[in-house]
PDB file of N, CA and C in Angstrom:
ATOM      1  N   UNK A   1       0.850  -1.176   0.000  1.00  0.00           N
ATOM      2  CA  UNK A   1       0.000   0.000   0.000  1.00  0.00           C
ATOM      3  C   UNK A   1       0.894   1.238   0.000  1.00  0.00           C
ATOM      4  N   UNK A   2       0.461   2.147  -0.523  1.00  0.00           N
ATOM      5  CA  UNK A   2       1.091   3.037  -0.686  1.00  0.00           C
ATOM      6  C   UNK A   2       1.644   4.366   0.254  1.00  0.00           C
ATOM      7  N   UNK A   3       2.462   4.741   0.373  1.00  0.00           N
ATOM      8  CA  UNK A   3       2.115   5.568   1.996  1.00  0.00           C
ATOM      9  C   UNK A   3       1.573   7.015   2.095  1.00  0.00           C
ATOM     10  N   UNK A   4       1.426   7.155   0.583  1.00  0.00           N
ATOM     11  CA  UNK A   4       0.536   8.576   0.464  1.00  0.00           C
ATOM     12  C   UNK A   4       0.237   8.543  -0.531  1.00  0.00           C
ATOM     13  N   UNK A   5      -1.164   9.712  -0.961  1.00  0.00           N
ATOM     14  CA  UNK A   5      -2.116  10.004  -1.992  1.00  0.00           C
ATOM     15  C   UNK A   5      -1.057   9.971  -3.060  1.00  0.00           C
ATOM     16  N   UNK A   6      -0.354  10.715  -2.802  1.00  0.00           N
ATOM     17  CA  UNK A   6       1.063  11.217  -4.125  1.00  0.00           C
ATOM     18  C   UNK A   6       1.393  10.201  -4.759  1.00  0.00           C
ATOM     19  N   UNK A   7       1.491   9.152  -3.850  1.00  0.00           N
ATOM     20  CA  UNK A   7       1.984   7.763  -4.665  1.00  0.00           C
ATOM     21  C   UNK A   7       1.504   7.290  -5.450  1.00  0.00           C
ATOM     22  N   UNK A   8       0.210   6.742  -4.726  1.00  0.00           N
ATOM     23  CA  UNK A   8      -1.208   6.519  -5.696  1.00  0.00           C
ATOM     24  C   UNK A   8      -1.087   7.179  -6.725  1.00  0.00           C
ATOM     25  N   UNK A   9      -1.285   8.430  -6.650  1.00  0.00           N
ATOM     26  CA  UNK A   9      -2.112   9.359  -8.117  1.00  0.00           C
ATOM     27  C   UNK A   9      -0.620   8.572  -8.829  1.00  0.00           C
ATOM     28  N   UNK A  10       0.488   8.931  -8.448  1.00  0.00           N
ATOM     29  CA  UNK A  10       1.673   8.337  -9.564  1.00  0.00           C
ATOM     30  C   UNK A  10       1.355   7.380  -9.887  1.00  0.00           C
ATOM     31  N   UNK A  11       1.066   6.110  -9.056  1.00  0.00           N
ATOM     32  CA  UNK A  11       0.777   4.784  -9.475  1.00  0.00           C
ATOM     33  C   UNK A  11      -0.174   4.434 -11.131  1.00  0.00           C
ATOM     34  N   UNK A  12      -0.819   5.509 -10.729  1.00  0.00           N
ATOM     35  CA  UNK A  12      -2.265   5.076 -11.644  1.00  0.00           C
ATOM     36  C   UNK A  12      -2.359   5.869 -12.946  1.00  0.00           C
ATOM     37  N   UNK A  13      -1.706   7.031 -13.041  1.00  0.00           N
ATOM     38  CA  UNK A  13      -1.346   8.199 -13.856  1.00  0.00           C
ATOM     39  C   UNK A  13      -0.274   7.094 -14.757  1.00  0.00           C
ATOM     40  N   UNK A  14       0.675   6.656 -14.466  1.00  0.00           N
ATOM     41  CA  UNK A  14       1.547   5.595 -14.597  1.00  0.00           C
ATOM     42  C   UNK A  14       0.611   4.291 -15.750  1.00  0.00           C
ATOM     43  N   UNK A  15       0.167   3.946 -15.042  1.00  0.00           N
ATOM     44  CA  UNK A  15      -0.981   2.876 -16.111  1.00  0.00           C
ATOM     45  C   UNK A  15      -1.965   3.004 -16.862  1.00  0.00           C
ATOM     46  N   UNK A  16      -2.014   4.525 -16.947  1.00  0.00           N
ATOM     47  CA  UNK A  16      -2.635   5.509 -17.961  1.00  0.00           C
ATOM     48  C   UNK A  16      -1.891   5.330 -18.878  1.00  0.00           C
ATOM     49  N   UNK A  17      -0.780   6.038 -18.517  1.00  0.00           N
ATOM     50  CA  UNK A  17      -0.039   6.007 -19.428  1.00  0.00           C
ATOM     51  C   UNK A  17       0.069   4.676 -20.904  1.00  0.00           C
ATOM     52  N   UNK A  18       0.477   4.166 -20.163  1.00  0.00           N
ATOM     53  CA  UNK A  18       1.278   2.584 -20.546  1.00  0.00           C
ATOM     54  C   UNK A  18      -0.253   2.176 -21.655  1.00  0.00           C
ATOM     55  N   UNK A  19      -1.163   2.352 -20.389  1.00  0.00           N
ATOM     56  CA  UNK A  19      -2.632   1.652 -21.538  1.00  0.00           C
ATOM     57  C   UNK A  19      -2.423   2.532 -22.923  1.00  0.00           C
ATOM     58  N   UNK A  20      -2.621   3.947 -22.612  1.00  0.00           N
ATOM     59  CA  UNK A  20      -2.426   4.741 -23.981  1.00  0.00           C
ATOM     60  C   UNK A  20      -1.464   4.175 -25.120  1.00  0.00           C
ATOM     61  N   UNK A  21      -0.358   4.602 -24.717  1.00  0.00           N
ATOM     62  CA  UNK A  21       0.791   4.104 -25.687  1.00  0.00           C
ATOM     63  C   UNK A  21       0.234   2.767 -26.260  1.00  0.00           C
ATOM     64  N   UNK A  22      -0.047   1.776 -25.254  1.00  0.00           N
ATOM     65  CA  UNK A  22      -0.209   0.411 -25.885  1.00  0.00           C
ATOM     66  C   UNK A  22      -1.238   0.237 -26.961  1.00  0.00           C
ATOM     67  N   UNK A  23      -2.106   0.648 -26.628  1.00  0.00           N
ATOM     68  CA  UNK A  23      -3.309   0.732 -27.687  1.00  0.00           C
ATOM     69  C   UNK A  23      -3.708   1.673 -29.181  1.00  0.00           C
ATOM     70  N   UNK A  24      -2.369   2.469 -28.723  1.00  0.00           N
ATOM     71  CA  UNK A  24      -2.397   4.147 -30.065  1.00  0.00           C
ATOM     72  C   UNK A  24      -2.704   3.083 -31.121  1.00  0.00           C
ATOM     73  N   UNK A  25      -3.424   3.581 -32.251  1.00  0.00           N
ATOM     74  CA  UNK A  25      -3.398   3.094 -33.427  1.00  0.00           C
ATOM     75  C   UNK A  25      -2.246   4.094 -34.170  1.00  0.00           C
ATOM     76  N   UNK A  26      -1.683   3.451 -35.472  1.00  0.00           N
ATOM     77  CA  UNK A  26      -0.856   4.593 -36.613  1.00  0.00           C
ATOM     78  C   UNK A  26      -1.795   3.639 -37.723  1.00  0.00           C
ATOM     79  N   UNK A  27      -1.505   4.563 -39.208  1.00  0.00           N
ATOM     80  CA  UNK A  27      -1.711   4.519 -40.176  1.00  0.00           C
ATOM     81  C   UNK A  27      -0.974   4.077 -40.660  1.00  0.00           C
ATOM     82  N   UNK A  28      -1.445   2.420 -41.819  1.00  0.00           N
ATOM     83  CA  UNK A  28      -0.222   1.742 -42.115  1.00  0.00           C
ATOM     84  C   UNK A  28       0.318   2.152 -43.326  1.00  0.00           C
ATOM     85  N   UNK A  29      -0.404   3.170 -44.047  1.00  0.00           N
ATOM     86  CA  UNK A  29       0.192   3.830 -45.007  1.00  0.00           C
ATOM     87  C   UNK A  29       1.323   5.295 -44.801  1.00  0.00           C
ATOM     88  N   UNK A  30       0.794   6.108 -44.300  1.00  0.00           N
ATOM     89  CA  UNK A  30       1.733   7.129 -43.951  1.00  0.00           C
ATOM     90  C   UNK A  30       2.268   6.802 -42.609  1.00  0.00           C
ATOM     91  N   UNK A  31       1.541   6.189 -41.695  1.00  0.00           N
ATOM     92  CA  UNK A  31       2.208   6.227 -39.935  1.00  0.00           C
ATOM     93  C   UNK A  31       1.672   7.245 -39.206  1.00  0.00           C
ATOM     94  N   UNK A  32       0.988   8.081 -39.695  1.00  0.00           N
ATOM     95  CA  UNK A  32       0.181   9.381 -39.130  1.00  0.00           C
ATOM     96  C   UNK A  32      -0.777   8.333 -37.499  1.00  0.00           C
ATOM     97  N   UNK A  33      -0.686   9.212 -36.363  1.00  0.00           N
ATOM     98  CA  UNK A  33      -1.389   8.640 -35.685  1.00  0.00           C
ATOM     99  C   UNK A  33      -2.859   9.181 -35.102  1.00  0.00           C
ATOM    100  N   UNK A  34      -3.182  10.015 -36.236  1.00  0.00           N
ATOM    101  CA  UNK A  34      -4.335  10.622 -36.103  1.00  0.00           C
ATOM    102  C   UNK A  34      -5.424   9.579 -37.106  1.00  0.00           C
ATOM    103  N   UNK A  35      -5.774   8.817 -36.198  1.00  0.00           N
ATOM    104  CA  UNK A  35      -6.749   7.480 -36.686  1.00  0.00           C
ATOM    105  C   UNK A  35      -8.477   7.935 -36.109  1.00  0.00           C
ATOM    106  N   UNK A  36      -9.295   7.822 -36.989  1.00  0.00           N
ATOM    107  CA  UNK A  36     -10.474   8.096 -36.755  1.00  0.00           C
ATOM    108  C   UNK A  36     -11.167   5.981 -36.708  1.00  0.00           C
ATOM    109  N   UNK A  37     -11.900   5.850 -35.618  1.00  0.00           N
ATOM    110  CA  UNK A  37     -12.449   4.552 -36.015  1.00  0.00           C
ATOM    111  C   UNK A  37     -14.111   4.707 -36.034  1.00  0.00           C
ATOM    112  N   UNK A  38     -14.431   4.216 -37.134  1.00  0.00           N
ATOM    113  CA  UNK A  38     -15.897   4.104 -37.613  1.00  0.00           C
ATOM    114  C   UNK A  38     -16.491   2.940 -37.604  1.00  0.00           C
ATOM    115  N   UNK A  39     -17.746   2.793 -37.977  1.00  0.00           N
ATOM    116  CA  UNK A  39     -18.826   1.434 -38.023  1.00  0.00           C
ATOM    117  C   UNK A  39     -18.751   1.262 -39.554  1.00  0.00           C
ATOM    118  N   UNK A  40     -18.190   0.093 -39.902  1.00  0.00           N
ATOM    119  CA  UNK A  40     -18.936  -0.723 -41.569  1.00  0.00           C
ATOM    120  C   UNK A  40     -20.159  -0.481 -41.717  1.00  0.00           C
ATOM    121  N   UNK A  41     -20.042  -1.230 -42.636  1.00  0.00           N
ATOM    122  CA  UNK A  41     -21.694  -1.451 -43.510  1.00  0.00           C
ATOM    123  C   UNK A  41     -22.194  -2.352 -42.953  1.00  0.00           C
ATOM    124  N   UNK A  42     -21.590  -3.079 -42.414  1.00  0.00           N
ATOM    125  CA  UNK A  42     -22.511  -5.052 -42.124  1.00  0.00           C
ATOM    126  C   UNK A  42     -21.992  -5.190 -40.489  1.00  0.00           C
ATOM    127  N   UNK A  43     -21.633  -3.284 -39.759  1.00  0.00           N
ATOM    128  CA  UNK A  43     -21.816  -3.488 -38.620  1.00  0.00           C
ATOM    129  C   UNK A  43     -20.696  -4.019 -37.695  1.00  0.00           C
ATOM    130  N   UNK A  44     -18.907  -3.984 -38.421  1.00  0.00           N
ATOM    131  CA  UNK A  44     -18.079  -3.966 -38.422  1.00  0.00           C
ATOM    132  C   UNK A  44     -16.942  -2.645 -38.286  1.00  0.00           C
ATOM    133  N   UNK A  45     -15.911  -2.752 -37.457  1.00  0.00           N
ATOM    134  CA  UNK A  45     -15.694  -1.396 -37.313  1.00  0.00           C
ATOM    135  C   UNK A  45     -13.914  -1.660 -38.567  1.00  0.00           C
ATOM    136  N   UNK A  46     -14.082  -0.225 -38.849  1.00  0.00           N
ATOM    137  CA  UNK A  46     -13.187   0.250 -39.767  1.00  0.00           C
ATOM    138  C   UNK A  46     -11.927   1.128 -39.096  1.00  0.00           C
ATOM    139  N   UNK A  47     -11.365   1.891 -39.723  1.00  0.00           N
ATOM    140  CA  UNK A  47     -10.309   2.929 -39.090  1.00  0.00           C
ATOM    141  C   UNK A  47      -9.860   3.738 -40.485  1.00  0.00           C
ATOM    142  N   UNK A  48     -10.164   5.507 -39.806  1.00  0.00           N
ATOM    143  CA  UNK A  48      -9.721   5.824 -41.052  1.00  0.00           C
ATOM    144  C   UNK A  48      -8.953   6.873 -40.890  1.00  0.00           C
ATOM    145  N   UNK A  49      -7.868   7.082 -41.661  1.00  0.00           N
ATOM    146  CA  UNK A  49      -6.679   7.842 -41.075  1.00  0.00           C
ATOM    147  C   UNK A  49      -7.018   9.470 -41.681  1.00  0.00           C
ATOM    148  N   UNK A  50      -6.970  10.330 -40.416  1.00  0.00           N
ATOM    149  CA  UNK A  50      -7.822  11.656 -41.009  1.00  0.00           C
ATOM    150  C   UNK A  50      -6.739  12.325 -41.575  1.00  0.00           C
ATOM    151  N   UNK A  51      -5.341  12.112 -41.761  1.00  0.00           N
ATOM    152  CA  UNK A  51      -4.363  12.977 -42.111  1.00  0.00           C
ATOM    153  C   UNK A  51      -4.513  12.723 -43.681  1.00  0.00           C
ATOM    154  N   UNK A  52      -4.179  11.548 -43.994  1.00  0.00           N
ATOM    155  CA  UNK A  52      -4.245  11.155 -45.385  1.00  0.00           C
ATOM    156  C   UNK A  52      -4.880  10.400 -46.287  1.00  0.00           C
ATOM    157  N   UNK A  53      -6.298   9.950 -45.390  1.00  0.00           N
ATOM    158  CA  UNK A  53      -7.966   9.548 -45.851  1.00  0.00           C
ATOM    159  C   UNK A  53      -7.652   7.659 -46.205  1.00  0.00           C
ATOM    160  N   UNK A  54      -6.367   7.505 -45.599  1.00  0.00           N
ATOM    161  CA  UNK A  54      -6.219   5.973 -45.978  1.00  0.00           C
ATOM    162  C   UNK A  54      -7.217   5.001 -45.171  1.00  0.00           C
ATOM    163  N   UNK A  55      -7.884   3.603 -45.673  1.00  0.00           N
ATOM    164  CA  UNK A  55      -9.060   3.419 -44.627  1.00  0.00           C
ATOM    165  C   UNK A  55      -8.918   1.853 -44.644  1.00  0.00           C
ATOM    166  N   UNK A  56      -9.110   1.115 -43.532  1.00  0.00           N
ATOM    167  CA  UNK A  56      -8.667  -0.160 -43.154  1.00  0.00           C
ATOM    168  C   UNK A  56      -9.187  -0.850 -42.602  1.00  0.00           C
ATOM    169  N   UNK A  57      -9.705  -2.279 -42.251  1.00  0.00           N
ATOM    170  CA  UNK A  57     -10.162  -2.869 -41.084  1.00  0.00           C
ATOM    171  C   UNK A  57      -9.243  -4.094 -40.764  1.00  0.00           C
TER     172      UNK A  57
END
């Protein structure tokens, strides 16, 4: 346990982190990591890269 609030908030701010990074999408055409994700047609999700309109599932 931690021996103060300070720690905590570090602790958890900390596995924020880590989740973020881990999950970023990039664009496998340019690498841009400005990824938009959308719904298909048949209700399936897509990803579409807003820098350079490249689109993927």
């Amino acid at each position: 346990m931690p021996a103060s609030i300070l720690e905590e908030v570090d602790h958890l701010l900390g596995a924020v982190s880590t989740r973020w990074t881990s999950t970023r999408l990039s664009c496998p055409s340019c690498g841009s990591a400005h990824v938009a994700q959308v719904l298909g047609d048949n209700g399936g999700i897509s990803y579409v890269c807003t820098a350079c309109g490249h689109s993927w599932s």
